[in-house]
N, C-alpha and C. Protein backbone atom coordinates (compact mmCIF):
# COMPACT_ATOMS: atom_id res chain seq x y z
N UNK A 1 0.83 -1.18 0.00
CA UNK A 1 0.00 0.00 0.00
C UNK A 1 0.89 1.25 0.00
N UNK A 2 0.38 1.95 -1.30
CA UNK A 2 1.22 3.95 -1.09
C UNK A 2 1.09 4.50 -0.16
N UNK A 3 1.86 5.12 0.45
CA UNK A 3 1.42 6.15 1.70
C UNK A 3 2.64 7.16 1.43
N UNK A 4 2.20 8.44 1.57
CA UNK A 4 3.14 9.62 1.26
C UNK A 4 3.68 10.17 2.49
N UNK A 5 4.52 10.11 3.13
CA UNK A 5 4.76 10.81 4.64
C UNK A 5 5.90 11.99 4.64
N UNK A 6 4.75 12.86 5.36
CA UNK A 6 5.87 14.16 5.61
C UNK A 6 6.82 14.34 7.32
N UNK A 7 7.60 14.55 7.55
CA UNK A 7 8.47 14.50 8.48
C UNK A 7 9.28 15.82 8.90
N UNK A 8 9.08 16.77 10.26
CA UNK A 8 10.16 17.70 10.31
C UNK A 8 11.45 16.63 10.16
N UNK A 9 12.45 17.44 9.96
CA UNK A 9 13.46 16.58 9.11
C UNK A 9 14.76 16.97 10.01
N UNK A 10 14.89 18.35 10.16
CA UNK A 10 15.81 19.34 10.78
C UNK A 10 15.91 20.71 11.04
N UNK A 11 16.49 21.28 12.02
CA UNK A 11 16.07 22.72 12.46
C UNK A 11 17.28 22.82 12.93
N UNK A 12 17.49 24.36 12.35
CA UNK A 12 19.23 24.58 12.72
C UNK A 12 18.85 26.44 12.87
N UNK A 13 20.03 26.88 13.32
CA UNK A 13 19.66 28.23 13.60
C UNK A 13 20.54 29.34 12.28
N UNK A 14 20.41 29.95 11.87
CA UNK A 14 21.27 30.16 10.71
C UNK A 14 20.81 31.90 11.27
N UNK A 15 22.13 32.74 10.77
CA UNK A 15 22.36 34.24 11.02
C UNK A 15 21.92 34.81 9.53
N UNK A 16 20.75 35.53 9.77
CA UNK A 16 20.88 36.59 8.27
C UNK A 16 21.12 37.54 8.79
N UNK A 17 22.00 38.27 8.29
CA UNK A 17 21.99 39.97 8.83
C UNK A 17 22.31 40.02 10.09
N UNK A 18 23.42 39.21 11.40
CA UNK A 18 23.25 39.34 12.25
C UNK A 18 21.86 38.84 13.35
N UNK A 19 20.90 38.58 12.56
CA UNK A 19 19.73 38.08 13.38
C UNK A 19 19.78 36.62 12.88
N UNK A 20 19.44 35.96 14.07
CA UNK A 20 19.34 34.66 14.44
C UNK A 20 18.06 34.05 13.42
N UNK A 21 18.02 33.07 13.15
CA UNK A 21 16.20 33.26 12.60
C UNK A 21 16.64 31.26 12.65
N UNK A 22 15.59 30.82 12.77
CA UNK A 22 15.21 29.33 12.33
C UNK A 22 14.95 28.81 11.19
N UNK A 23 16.21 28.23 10.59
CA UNK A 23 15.67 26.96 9.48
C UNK A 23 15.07 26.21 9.73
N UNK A 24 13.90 25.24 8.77
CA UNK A 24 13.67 24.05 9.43
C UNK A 24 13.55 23.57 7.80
N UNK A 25 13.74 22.11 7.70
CA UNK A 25 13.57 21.34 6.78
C UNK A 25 12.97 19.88 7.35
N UNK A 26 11.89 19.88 6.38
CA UNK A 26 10.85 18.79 6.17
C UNK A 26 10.85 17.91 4.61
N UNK A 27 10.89 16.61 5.13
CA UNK A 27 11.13 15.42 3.95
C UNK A 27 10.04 14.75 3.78
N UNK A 28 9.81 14.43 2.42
CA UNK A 28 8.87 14.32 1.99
C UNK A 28 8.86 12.81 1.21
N UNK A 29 8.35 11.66 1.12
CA UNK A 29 8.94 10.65 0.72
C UNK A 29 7.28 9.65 0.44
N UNK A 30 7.85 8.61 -0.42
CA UNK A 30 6.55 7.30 -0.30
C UNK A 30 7.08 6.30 -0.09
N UNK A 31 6.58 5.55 0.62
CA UNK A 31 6.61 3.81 1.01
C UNK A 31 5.72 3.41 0.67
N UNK A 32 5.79 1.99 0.12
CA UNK A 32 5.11 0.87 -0.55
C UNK A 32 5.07 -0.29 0.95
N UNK A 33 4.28 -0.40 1.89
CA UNK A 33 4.60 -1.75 3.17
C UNK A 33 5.83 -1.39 3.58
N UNK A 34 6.02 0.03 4.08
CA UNK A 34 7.43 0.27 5.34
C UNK A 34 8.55 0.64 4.00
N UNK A 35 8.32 0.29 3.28
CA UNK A 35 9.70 0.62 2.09
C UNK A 35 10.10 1.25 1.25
N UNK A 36 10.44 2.91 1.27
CA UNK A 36 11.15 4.19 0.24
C UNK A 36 10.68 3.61 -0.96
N UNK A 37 10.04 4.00 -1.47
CA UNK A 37 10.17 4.24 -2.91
C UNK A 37 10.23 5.88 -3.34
N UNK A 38 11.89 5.51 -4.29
CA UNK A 38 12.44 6.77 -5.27
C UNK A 38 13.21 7.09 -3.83
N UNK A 39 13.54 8.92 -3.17
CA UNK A 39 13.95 9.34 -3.17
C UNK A 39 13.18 10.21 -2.47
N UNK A 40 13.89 10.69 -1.00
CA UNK A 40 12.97 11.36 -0.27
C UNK A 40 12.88 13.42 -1.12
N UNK A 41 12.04 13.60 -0.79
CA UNK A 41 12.36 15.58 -1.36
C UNK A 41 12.16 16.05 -0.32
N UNK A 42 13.05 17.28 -0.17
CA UNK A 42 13.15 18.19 0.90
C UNK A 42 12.68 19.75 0.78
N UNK A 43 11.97 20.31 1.97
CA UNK A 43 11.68 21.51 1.79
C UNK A 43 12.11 22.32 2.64
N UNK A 44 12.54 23.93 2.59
CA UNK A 44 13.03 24.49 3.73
C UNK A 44 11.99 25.68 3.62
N UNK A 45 12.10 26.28 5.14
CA UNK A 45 11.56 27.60 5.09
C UNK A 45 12.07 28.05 6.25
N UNK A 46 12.33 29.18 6.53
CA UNK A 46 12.79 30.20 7.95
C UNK A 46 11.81 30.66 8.70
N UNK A 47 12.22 30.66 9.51
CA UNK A 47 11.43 31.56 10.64
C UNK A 47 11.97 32.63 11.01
N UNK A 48 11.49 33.70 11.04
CA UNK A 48 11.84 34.97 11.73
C UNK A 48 11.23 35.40 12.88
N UNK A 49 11.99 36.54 13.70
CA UNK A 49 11.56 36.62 15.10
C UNK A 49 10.29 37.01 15.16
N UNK A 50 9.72 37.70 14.23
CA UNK A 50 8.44 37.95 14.04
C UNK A 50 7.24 36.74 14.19
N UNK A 51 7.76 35.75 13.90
CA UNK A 51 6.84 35.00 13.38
C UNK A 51 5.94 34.46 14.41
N UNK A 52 4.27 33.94 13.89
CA UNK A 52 3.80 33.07 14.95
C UNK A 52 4.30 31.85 14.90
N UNK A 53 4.71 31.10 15.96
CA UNK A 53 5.02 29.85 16.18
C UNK A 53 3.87 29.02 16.71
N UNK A 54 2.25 29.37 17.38
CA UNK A 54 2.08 28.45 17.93
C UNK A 54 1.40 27.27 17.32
N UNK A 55 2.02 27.09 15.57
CA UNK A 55 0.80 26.04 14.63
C UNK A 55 2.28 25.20 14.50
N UNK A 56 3.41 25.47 14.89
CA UNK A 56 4.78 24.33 14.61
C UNK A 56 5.03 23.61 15.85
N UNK A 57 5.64 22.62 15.09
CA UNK A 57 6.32 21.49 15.96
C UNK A 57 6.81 21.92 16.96
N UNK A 58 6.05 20.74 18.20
CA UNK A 58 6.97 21.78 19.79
C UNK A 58 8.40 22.02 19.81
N UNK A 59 8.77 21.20 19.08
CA UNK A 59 10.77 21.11 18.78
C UNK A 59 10.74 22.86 18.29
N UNK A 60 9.89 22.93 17.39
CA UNK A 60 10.48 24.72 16.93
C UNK A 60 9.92 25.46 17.79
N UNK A 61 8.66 25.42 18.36
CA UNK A 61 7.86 26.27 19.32
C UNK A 61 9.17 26.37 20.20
N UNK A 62 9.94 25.47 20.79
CA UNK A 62 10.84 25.26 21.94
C UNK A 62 11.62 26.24 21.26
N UNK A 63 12.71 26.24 20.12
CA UNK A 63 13.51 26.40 19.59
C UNK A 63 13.41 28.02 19.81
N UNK A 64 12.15 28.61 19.03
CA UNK A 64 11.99 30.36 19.38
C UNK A 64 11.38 30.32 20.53
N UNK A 65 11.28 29.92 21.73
CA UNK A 65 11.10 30.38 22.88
C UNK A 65 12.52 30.84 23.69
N UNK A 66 13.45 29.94 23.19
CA UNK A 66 14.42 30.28 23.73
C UNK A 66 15.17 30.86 22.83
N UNK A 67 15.35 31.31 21.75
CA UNK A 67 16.48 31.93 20.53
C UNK A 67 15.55 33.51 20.57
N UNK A 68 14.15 33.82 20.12
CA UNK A 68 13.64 34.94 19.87
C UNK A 68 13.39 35.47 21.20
N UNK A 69 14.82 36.19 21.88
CA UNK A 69 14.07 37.09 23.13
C UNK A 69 13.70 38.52 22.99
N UNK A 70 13.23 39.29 23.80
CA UNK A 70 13.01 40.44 22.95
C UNK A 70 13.93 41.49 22.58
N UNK A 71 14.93 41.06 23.02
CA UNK A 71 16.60 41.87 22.61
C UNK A 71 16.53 41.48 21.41
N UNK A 72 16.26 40.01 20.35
CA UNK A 72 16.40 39.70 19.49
C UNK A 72 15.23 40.03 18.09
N UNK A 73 13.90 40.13 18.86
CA UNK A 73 12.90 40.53 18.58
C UNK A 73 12.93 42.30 18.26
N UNK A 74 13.55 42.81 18.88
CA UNK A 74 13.39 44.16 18.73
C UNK A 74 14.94 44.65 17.74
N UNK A 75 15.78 44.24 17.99
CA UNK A 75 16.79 44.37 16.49
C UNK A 75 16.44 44.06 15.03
N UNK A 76 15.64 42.56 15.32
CA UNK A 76 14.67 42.30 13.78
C UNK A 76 13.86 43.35 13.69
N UNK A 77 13.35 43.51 13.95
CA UNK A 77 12.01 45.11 14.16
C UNK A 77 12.72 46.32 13.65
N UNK A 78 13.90 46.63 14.49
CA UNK A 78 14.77 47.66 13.88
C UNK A 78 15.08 47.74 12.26
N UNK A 79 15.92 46.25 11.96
CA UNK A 79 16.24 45.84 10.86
C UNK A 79 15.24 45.79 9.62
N UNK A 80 13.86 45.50 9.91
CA UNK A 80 13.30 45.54 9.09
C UNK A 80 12.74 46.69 9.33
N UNK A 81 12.95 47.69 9.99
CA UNK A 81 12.16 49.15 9.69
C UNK A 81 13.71 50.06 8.77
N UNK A 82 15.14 49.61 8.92
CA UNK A 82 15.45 49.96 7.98
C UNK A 82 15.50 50.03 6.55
N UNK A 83 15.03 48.70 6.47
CA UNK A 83 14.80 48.33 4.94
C UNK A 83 13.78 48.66 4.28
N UNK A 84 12.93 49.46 4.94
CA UNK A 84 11.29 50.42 4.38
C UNK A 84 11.76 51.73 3.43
């Protein structure tokens, strides 16, 4: 039987501009009875301090509870009011 399964995959913290922000990558793959078929695909997207977290994985919810404080929160804020 096909079954398509998606998976957080990995979450790493990566610097743009001096601000901290969250990668996360999610894999995307099919099994036939427990067994890969082809080749898993991967997707990434960031998080910024802005962001809402409370619809992600508790692993990332955790992740910006402790990385986005508001020292960090309010430099992104800065940063993106320079770029207006």
């Amino acid at each position: 039987m096909l079954e398509k399964k998606t998976a957080l995959d990995k979450c790493e913290i990566v610097n743009m501009d001096t601000i901290p922000m969250i990668q996360c990558r999610h894999a995307v793959w099919v099994e036939d009875d427990g067994v890969v078929i082809g080749g898993k695909q991967y997707h990434r997207h960031v998080i910024a301090p802005d962001s809402d977290v409370s619809g992600k994985d508790p692993a990332v919810q955790a992740m910006a509870a402790t990385l986005f404080t508001d020292e960090i929160k309010a430099a992104y804020a800065a940063k993106q009011a320079e770029n207006i």
